[in-house]
N, C-alpha and C. Protein backbone atom coordinates (compact mmCIF):
# COMPACT_ATOMS: atom_id res chain seq x y z
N UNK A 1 30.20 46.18 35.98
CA UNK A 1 30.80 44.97 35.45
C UNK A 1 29.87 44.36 34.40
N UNK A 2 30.63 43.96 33.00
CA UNK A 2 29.50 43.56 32.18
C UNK A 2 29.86 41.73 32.08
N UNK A 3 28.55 41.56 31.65
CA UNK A 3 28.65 39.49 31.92
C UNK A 3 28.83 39.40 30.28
N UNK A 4 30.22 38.27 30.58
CA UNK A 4 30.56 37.45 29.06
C UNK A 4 29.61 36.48 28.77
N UNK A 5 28.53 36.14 29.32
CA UNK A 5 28.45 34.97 28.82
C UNK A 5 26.44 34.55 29.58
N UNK A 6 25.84 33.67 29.51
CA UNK A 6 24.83 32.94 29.95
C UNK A 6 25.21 32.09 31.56
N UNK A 7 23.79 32.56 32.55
CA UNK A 7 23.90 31.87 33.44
C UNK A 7 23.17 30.45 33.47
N UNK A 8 23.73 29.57 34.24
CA UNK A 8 24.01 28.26 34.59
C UNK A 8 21.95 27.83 33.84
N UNK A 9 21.11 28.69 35.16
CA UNK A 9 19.66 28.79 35.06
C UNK A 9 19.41 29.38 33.41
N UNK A 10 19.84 30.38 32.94
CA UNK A 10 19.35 30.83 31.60
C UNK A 10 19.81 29.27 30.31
N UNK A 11 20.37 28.91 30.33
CA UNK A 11 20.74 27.65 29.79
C UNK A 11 20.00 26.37 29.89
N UNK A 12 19.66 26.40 31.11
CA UNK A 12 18.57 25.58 31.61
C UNK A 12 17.34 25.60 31.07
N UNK A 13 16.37 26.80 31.37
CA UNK A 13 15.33 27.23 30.54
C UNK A 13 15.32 27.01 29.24
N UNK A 14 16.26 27.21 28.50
CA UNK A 14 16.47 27.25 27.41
C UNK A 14 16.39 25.87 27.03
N UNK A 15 17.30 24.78 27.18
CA UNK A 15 16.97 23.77 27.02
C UNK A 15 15.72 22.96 27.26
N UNK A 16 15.00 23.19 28.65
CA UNK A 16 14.13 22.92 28.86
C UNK A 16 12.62 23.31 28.04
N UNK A 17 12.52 24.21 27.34
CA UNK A 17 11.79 24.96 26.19
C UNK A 17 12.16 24.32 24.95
N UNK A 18 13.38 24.08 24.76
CA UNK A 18 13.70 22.98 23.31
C UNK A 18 13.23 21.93 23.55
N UNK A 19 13.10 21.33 24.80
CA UNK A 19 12.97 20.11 24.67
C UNK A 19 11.56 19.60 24.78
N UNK A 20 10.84 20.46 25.55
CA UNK A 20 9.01 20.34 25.22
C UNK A 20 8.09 20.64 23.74
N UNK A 21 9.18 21.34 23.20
CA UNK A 21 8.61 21.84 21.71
C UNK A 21 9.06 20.95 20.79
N UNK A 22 10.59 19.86 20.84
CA UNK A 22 10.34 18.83 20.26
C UNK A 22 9.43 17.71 20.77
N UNK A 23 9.51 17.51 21.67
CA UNK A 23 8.67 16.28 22.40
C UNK A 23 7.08 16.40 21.50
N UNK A 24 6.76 17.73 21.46
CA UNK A 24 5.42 17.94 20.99
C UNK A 24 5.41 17.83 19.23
N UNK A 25 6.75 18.02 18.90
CA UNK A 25 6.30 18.21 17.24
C UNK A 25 6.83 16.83 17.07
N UNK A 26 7.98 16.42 17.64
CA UNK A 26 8.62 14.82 16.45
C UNK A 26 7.49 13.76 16.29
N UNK A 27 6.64 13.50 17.37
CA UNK A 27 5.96 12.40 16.77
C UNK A 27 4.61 12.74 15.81
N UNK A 28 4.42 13.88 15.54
CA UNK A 28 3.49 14.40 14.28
C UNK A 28 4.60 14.19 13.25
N UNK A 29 5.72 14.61 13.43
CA UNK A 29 6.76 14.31 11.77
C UNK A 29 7.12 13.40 11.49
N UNK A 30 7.09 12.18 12.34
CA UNK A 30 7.38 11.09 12.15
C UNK A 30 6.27 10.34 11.13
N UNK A 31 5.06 10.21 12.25
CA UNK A 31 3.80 10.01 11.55
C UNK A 31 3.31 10.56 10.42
N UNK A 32 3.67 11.64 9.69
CA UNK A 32 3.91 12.43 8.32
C UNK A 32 4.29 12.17 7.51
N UNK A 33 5.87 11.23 7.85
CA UNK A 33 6.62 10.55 6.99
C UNK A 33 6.54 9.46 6.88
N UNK A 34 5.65 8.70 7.69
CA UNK A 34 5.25 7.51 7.50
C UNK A 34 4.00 7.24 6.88
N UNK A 35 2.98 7.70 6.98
CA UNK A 35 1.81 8.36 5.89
C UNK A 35 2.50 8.31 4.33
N UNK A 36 3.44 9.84 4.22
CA UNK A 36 3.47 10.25 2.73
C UNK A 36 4.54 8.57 2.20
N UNK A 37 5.54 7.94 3.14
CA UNK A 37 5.89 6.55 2.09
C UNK A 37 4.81 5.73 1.84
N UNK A 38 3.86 5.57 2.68
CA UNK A 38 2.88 4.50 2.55
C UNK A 38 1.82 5.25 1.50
N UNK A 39 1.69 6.33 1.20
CA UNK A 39 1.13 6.71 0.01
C UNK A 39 1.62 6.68 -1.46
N UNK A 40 2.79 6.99 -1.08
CA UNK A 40 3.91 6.66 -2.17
C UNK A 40 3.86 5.33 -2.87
N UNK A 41 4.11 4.62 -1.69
CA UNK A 41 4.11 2.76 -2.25
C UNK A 41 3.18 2.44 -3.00
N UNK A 42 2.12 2.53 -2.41
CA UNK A 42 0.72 1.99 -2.66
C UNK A 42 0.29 2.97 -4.15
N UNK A 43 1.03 3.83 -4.21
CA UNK A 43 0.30 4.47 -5.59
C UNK A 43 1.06 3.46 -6.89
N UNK A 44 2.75 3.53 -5.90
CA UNK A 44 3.43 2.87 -7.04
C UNK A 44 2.86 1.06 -7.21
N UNK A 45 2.42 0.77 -6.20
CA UNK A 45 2.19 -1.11 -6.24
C UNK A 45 1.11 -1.14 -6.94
N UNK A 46 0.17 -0.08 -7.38
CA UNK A 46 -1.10 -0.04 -8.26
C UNK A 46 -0.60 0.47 -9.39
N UNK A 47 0.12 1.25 -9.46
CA UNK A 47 0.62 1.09 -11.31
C UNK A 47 1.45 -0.12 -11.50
N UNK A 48 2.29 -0.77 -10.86
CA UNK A 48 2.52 -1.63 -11.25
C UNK A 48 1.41 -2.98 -11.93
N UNK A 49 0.44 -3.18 -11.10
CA UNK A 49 0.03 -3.83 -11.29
C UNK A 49 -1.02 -3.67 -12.27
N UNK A 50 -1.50 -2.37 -12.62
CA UNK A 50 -2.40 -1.53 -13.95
C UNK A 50 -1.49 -2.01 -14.80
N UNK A 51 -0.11 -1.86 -15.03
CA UNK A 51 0.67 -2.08 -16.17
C UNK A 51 0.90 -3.37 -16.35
N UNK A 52 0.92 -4.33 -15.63
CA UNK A 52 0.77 -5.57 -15.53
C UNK A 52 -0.77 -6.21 -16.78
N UNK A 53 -1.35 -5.27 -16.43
CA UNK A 53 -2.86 -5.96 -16.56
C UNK A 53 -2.83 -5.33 -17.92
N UNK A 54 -2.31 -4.08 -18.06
CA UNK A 54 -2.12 -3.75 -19.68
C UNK A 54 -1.53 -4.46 -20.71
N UNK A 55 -0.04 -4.78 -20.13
CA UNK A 55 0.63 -5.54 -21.13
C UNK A 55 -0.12 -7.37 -20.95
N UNK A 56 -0.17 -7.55 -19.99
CA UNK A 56 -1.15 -8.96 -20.32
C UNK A 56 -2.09 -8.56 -21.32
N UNK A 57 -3.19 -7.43 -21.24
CA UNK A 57 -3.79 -7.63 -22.57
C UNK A 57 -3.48 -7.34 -23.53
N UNK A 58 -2.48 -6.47 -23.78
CA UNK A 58 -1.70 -6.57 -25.17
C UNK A 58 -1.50 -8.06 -25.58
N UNK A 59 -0.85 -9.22 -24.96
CA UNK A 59 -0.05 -9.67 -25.74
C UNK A 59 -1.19 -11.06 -25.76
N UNK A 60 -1.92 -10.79 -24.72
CA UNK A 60 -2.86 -12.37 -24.98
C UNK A 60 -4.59 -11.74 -25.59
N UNK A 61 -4.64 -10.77 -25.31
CA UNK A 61 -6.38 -10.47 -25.90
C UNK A 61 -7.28 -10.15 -24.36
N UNK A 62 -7.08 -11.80 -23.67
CA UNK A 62 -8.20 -11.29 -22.34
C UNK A 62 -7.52 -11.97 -21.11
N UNK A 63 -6.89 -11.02 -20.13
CA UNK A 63 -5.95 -11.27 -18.85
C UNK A 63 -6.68 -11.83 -18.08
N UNK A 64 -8.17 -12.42 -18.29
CA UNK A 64 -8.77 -13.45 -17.44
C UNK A 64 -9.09 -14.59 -17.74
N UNK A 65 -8.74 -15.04 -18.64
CA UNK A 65 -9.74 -16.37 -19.10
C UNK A 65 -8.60 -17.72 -18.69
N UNK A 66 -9.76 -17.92 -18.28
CA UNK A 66 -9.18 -19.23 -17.19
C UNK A 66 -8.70 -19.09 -15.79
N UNK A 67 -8.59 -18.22 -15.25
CA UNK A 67 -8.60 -18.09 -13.81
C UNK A 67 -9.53 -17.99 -13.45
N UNK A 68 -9.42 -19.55 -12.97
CA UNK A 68 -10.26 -20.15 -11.81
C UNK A 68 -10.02 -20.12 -10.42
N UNK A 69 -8.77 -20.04 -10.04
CA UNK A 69 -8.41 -20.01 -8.49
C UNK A 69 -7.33 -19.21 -7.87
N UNK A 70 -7.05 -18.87 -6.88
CA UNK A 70 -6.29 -18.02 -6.39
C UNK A 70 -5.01 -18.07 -7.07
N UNK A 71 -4.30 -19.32 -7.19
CA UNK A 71 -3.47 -19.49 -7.71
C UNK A 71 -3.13 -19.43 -9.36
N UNK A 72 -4.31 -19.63 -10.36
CA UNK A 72 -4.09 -18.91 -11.31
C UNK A 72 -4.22 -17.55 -11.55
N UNK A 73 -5.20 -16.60 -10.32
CA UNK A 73 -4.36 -15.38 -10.68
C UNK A 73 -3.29 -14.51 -9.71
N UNK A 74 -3.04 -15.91 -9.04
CA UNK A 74 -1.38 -15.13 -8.38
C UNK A 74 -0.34 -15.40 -9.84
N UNK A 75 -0.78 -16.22 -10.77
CA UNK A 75 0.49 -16.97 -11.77
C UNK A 75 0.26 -15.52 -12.91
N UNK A 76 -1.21 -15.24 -13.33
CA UNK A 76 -1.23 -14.14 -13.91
C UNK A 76 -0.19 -13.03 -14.23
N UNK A 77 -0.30 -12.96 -12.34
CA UNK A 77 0.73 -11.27 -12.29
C UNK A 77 2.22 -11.57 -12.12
N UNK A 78 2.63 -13.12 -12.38
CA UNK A 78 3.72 -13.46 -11.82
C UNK A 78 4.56 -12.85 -13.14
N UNK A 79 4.40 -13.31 -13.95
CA UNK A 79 5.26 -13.10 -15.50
C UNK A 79 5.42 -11.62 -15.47
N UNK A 80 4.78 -10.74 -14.75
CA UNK A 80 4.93 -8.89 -15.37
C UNK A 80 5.79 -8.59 -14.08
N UNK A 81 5.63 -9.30 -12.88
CA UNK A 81 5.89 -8.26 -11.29
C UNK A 81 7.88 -8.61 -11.43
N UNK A 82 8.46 -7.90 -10.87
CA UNK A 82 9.63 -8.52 -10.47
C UNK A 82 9.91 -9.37 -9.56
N UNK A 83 9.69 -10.50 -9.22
CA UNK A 83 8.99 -11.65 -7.90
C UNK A 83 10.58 -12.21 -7.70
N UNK A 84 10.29 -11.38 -5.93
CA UNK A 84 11.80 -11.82 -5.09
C UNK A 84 11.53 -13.30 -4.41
N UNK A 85 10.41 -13.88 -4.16
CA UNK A 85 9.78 -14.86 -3.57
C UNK A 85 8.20 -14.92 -3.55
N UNK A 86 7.89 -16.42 -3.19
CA UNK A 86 6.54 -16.63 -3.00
C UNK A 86 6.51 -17.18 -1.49
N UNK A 87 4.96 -16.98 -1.32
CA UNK A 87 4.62 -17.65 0.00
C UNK A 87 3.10 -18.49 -0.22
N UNK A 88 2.96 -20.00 -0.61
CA UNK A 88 1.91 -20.70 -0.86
C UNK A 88 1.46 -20.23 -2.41
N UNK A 89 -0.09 -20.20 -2.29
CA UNK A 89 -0.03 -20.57 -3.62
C UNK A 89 -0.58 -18.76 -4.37
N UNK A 90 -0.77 -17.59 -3.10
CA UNK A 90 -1.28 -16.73 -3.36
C UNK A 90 -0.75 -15.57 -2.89
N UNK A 91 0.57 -15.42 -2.92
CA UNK A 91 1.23 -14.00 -2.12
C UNK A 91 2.85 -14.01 -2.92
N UNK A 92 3.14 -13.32 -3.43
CA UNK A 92 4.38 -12.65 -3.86
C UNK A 92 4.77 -11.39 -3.13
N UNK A 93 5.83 -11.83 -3.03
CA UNK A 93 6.95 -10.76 -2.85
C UNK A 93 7.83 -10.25 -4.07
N UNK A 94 7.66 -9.00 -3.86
CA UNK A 94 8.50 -7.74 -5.35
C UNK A 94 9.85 -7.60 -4.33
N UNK A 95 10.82 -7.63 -5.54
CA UNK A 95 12.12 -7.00 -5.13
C UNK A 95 11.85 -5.33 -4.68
N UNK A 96 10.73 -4.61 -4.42
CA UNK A 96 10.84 -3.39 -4.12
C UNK A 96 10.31 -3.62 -2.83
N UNK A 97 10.78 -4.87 -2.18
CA UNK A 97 9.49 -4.69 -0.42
C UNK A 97 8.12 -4.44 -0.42
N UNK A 98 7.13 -4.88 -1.73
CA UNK A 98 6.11 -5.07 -1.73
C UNK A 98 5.34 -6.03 -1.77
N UNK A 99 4.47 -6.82 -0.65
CA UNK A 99 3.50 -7.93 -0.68
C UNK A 99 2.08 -8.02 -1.22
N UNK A 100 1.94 -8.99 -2.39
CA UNK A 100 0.82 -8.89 -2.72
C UNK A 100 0.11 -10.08 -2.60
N UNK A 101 -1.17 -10.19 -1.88
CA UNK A 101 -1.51 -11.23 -1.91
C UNK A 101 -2.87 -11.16 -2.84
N UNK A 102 -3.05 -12.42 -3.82
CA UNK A 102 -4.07 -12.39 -4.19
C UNK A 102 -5.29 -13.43 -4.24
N UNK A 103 -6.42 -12.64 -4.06
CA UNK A 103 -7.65 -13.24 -3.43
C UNK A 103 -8.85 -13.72 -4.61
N UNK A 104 -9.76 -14.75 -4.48
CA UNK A 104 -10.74 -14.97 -5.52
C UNK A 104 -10.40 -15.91 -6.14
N UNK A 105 -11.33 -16.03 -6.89
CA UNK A 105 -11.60 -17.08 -8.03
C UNK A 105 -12.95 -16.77 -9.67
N UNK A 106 -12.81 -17.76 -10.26
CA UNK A 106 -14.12 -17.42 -11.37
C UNK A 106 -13.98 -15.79 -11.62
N UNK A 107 -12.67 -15.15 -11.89
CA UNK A 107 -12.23 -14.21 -12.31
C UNK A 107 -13.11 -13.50 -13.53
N UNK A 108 -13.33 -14.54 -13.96
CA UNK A 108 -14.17 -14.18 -15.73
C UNK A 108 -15.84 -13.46 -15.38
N UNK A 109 -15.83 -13.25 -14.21
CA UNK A 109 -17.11 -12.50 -14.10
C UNK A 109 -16.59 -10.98 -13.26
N UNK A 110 -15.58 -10.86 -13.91
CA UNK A 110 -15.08 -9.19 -13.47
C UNK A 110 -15.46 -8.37 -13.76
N UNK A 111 -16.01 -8.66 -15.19
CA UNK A 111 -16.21 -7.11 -15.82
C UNK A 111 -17.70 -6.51 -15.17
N UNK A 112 -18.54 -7.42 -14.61
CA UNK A 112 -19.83 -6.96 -14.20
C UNK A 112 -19.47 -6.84 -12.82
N UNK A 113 -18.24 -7.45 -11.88
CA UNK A 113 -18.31 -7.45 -10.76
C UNK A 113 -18.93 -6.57 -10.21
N UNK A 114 -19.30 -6.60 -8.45
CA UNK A 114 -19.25 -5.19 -7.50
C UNK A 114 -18.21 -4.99 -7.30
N UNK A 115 -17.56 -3.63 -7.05
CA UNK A 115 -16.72 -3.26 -7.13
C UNK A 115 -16.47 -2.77 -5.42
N UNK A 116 -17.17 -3.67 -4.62
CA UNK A 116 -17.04 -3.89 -2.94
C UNK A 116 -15.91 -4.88 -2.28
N UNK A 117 -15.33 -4.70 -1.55
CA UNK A 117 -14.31 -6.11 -1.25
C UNK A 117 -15.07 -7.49 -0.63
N UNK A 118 -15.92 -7.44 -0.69
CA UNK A 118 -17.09 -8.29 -0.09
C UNK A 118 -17.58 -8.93 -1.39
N UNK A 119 -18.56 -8.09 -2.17
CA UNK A 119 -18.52 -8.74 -3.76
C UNK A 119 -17.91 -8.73 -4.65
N UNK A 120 -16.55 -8.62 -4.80
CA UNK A 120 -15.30 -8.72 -5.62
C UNK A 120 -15.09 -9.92 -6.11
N UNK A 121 -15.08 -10.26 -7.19
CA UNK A 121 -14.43 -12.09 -7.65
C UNK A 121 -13.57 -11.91 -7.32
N UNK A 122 -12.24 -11.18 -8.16
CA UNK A 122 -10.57 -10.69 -7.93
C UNK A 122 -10.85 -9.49 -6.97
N UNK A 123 -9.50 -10.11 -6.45
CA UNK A 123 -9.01 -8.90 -5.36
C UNK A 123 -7.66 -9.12 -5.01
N UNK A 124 -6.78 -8.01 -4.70
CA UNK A 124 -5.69 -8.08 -4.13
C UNK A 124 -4.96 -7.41 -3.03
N UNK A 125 -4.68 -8.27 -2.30
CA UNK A 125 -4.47 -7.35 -0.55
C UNK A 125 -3.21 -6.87 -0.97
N UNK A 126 -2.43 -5.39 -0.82
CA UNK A 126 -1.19 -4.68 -1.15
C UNK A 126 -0.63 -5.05 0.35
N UNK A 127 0.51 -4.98 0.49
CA UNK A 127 1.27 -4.60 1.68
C UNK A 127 2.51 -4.10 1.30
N UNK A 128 2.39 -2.65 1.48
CA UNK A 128 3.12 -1.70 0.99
C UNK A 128 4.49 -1.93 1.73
N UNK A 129 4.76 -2.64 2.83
CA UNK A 129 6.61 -3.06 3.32
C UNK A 129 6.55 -4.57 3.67
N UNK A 130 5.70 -5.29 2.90
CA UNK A 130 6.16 -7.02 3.09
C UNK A 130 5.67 -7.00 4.45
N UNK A 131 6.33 -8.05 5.25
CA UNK A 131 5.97 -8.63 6.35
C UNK A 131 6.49 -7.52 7.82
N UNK A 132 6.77 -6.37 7.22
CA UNK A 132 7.25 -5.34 8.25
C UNK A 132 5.90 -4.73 9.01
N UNK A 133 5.98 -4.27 10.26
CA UNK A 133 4.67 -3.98 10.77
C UNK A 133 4.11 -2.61 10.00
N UNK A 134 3.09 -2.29 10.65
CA UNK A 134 2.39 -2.49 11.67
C UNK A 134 1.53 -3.64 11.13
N UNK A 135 1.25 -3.97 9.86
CA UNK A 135 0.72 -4.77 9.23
C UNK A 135 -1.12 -5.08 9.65
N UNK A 136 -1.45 -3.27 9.63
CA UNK A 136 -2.71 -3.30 9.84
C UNK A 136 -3.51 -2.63 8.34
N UNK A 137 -4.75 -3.10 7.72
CA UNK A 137 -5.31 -2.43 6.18
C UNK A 137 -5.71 -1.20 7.19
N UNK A 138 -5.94 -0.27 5.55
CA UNK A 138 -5.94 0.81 5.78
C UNK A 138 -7.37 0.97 5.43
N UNK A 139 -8.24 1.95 6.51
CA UNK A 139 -9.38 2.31 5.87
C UNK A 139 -9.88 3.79 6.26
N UNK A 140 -11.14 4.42 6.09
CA UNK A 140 -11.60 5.76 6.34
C UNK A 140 -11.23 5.72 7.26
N UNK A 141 -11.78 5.04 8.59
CA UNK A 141 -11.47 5.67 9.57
C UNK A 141 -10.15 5.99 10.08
N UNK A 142 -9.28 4.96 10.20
CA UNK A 142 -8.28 4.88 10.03
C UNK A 142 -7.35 6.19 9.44
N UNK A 143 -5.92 6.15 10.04
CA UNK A 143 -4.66 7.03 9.53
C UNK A 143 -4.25 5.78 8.17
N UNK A 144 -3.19 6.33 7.44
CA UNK A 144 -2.67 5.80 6.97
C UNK A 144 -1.79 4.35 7.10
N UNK A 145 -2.36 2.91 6.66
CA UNK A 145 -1.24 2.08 7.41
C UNK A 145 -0.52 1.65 6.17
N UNK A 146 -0.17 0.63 6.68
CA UNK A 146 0.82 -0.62 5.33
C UNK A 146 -0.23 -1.56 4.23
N UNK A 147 -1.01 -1.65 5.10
CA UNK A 147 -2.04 -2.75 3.84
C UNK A 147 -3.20 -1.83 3.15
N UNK A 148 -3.59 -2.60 1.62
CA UNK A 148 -4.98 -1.86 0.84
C UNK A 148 -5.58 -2.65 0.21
N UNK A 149 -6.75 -2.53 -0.18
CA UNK A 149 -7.55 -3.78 -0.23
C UNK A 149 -8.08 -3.07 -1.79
N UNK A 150 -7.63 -3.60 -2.79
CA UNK A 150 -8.09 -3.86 -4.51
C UNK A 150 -8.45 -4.63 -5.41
N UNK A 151 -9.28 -4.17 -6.43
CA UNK A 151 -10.32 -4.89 -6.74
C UNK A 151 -9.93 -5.25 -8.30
N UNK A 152 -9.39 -6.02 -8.99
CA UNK A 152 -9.15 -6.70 -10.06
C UNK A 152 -10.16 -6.75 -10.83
N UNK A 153 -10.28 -5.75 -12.12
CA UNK A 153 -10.96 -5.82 -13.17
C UNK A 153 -10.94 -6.32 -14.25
N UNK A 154 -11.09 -6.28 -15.28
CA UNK A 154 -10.79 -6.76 -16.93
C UNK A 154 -9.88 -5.77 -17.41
N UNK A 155 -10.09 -4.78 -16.81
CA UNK A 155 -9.23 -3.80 -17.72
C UNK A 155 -8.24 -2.89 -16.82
N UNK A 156 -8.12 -3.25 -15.12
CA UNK A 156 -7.45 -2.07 -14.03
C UNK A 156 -7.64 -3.39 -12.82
N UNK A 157 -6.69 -2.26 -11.88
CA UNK A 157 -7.18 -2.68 -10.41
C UNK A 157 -7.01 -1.24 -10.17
N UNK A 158 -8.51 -1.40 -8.87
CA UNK A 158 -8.66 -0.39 -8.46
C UNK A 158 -9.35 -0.39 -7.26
N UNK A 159 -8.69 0.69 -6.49
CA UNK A 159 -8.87 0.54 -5.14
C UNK A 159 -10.66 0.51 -4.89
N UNK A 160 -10.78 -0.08 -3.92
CA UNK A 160 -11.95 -0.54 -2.87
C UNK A 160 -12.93 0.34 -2.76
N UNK A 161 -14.23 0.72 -3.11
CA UNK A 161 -15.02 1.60 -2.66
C UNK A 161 -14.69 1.74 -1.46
N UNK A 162 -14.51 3.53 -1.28
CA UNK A 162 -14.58 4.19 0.45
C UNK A 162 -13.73 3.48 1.31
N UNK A 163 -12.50 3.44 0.64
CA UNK A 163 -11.58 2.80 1.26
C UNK A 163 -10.47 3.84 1.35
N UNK A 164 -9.55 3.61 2.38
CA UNK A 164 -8.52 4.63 2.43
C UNK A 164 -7.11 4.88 1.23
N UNK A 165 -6.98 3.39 0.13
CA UNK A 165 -6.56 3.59 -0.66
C UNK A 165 -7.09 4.49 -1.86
N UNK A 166 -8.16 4.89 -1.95
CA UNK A 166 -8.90 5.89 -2.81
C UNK A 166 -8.35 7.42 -3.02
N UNK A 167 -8.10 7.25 -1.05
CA UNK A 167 -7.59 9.04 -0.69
C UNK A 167 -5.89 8.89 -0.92
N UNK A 168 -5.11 7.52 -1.21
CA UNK A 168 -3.65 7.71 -1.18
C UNK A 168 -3.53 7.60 -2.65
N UNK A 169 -4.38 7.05 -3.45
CA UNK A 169 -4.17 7.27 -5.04
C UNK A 169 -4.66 8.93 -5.40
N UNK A 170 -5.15 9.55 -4.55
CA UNK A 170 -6.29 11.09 -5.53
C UNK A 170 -4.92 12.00 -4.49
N UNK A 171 -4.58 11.84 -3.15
CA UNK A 171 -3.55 13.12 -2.51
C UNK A 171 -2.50 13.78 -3.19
């Protein structure tokens, strides 16, 4: 007598083998795809804001003079960003779900700055999905998160010495 078909147990196994080999791979692919957007963002929220800092010096000569306080250079980047909202006098929101908050003062000593987030005049905290979690910065040790910590020059922003935005702008 020949068998049409799979027993009750062979079906079983079977499933039971699918279902340990996803259990083991989905949350590496998940975490993969949450990595490569948050690399994505953050490359794009730094050209934005390079191009920002370009066409400001095109059209005025020097994109620092006179920012003195947080709030003149949150007003800076306001005229170039596409700004869906503000929050106080130092954080915009982009119509693309990007939060930027920006940090410092006495801007006009950029060009010699350190280029440390500690001795930075300008700086700007990214948050690559707004107020969505995990809403932890990203650094070496660290996996990939939502926040990056950049450093406002005369002529760029650019990510943080030995910071984990370094490795999501060069991947």
């Amino acid at each position: 007598m020949t068998r049409k078909g799979f027993t009750l147990a062979e079906v079983l196994i079977t499933l039971a083998v699918i279902g340990v080999v996803a259990a083991l791979t989905i949350p590496a692919v998940l975490n993969n795809a949450g990595a490569v957007q948050y690399k994505s963002s953050v490359k794009k929220a730094a050209a934005t804001l390079n191009s920002a800092i370009r066409f400001r010096k095109l059209r005025t000569g020097n994109i620092i003079a006179g920012v003195n306080s947080q709030k003149d250079l949150t007003d800076l980047f306001k005229e170039d960003l596409s700004i869906l909202s503000t929050s106080g006098d130092n954080k915009v929101y982009t119509t693309d779900s990007i939060s930027y908050t920006f940090l410092g003062s006495n801007c006009e000593a950029v060009g010699v700055a350190d280029k440390t987030w500690a001795g930075a005049a300008c700086k700007v905290l990214i948050d690559v999905n707004g107020d969505k979690g995990p809403n932890q910065e990203s650094d070496v040790e660290n996996d990939f998160r939502d926040q990056y910590r950049f450093v406002i020059t005369t002529s760029d922003v650019i990510p943080v010495k030995d910071s984990i935005a370094v490795r999501a702008l060069t991947e």
